[in-house]
Structure formats: C-alpha cells, structure tokens
Protein backbone atom coordinates (compact mmCIF):
# COMPACT_ATOMS: atom_id res chain seq x y z
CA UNK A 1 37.06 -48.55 11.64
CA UNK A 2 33.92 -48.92 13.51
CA UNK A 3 32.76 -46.45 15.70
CA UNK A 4 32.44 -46.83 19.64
CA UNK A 5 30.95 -43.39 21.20
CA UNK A 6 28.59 -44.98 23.39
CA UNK A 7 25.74 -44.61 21.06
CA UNK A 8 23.92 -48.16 19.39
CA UNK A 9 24.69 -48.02 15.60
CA UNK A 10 20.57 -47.95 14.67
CA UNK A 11 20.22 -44.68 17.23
CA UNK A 12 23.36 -43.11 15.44
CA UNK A 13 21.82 -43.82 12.25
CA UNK A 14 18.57 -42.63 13.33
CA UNK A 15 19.60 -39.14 14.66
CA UNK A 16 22.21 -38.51 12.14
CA UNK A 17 19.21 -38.76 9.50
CA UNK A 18 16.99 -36.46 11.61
CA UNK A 19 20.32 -33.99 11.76
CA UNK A 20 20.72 -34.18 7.81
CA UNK A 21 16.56 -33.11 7.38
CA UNK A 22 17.48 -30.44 9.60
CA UNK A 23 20.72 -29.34 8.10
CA UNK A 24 18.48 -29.55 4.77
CA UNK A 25 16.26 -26.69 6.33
CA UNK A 26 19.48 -24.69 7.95
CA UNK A 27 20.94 -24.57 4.60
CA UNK A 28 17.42 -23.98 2.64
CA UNK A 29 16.74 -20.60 5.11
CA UNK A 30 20.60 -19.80 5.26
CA UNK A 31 19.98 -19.40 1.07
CA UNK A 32 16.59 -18.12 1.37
CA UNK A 33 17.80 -15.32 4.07
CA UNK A 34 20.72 -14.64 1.46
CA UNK A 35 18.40 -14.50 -1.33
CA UNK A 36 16.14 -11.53 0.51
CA UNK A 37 19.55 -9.91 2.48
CA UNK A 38 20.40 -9.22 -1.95
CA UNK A 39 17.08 -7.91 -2.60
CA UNK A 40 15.29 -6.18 -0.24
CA UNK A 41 13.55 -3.01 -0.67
CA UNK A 42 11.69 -0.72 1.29
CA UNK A 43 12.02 1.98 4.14
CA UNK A 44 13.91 -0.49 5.93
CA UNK A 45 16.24 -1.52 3.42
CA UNK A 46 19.50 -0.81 5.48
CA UNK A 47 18.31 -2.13 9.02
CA UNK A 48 17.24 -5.45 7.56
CA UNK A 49 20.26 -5.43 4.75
CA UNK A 50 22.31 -6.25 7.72
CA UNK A 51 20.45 -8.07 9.74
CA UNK A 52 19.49 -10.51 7.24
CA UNK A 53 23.32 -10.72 6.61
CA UNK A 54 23.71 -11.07 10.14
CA UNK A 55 21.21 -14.17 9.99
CA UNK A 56 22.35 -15.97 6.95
CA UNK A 57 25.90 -15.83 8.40
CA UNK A 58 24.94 -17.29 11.46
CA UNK A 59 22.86 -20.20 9.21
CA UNK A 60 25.80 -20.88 7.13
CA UNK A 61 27.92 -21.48 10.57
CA UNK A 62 25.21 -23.40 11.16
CA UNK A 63 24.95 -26.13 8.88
CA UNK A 64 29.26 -26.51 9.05
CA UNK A 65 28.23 -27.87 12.91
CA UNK A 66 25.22 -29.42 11.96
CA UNK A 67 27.09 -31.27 9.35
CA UNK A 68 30.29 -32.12 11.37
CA UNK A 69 28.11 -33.96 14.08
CA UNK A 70 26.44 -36.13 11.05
CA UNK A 71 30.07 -36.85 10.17
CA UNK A 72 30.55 -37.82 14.31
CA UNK A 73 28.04 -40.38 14.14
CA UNK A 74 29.22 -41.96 11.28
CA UNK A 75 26.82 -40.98 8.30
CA UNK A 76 27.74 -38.75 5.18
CA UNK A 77 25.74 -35.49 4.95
CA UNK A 78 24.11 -33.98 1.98
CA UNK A 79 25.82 -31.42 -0.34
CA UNK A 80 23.69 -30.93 -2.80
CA UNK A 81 21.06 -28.51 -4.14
CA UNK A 82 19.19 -31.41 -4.79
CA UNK A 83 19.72 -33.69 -1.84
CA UNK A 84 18.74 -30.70 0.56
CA UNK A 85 15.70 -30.18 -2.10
CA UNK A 86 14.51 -33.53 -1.19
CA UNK A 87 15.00 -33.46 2.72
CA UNK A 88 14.27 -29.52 3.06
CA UNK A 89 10.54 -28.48 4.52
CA UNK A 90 11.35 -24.84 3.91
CA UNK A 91 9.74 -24.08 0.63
CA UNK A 92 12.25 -21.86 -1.57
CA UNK A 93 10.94 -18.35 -2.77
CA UNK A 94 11.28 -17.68 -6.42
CA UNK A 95 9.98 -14.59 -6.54
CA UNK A 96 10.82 -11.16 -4.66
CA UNK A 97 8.74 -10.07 -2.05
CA UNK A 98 7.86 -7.19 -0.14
CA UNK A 99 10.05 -6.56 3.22
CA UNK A 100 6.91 -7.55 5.10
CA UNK A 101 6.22 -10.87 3.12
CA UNK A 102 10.29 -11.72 3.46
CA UNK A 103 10.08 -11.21 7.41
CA UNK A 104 7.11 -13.63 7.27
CA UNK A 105 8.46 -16.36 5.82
CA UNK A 106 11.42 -16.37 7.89
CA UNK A 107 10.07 -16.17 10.68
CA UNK A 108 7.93 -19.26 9.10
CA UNK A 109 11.05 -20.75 8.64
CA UNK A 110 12.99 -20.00 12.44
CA UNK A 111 9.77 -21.64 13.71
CA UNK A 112 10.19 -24.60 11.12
CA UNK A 113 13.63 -25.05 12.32
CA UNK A 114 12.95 -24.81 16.29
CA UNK A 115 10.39 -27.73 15.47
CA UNK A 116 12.64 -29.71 13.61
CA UNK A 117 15.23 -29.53 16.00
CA UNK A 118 13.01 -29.70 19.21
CA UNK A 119 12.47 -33.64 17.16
CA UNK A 120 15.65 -34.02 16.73
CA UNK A 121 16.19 -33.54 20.81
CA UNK A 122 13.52 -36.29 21.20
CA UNK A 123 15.23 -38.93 19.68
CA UNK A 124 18.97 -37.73 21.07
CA UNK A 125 17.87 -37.84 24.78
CA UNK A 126 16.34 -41.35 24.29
CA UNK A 127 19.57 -42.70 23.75
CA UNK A 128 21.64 -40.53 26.02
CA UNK A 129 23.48 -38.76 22.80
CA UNK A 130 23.94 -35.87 24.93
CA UNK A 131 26.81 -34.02 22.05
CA UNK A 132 23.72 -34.17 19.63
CA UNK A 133 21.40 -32.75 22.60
CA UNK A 134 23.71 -29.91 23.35
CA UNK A 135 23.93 -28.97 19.61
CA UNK A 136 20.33 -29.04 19.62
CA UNK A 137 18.83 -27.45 22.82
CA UNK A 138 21.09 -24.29 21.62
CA UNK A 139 19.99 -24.04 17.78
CA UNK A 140 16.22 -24.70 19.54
CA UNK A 141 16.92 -21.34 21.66
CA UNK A 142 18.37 -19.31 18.62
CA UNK A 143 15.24 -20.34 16.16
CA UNK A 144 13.04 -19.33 18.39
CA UNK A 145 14.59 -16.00 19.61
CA UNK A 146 15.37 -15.11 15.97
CA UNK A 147 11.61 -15.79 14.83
CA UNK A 148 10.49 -13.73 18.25
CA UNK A 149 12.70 -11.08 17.14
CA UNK A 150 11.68 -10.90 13.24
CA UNK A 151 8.08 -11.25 14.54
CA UNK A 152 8.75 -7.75 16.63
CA UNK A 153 9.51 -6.20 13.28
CA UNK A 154 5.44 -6.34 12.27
CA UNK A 155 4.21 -5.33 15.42
C-alpha cells in the first residue's frame, strides 16, 4: 500500500537514509558505551560503571525510535553488524583504554551524533517532516548535553 503522510516519496527516501546513517552511529556508540561500561578501570570505576550503563541504555532506546521512524517513512532499516559498519562514522575501539581515553571518545562520539542529527534536521524541515524534526531537535539536545556532561568529567 503506498504511503500518503504528506511527505513526497524522494524527501521520505532522502531523510529515512540520513535517519539509517544516524541510527548506524546510535547503535555504533550504544555498543561502544557498552563495551567501556564492561571494562572500565580506574578510581572512578563505580561512578562511570553506571553512568556508562545509564548512557548505553538510553542509546539502545535510541536506535528502537530511530528505527521505527525509518519504518514510518517507508524504508527498511539496517540490522546488521555489517550494514551499521558501512553507514557508521563512529570508529569502533578494539582495544581497552584508560577511563580518560574512554570519556574522550564518547564525548567524540555525542558530538558526532549532535552533528549528524543537526543534518538530519536540515533536510526534515525542508520538506515540512515535522515527526522526523521532533525526533531530531530532542536527540540534538541529549548529544550535546551528554558530551557537555562527559566533557565536565576532565575538567
């Protein structure tokens, strides 16, 4: 059935394929935070155990919304390890780091996100996709909050 929301198929198709690179990234931090909420170290270990928890859980709720409103406008979203490999910016973290070097790179990758997103917003407002706006303009405010907030951690 086709869809009729208001929204010209090539504008659906466009943001729905900006909202998959930035589910991509949601889902690349939500495993990288997970990754560094398992092993981190340090004098802060318990603070930033559950914070980091805190984080990914919020990231994982994330990219559930993020992939729902790809569904809305009429495109599949990726699933994969290796689809969100190929349309991910955030660059995954083999190793283990220090607690320092792990609150750098996400914060790295909170500002990644707010940027992707803030795009995203661009191309929603042009066509008066104001659902995909909303989304947006709210994970725009958490990214950059969150990064503000792990940034206050090195001060």
């Amino acid at each position: 059935m086709q869809i009729d929301i208001g929204i010209p198929e090539t504008s659906r198709l466009k943001i729905g394929q900006a909202l998959c690179h930035l589910l991509s990234d949601t889902f690349s931090l939500y495993l990288k935070t997970h990754h560094f909420h398992w092993n981190v170290t340090g004098p802060h270990f318990s603070s930033l155990h559950l914070l980091f928890e805190t984080q990914y859980n919020e990231l994982w709720l994330a990219a559930d919304t993020l992939a729902e409103r790809i569904r809305t406008l009429g495109m599949f979203a990726p699933g994969t390890y290796q689809q969100f490999s190929k349309l991910s910016s955030i660059e995954e973290e083999p190793s283990v780091p220090s607690w320092q070097d792990m609150i750098k790179q996400l914060v790295s990758g909170h500002e990644t996100l707010a940027k992707s997103a803030r795009k995203s917003l661009s191309l929603s407002t042009e066509v008066h996709d104001e659902g995909t706006a909303d989304l947006l303009a709210g994970r725009i405010s958490l990214h950059e909050k969150t990064a503000w907030m792990l940034r206050s951690l090195l001060a």
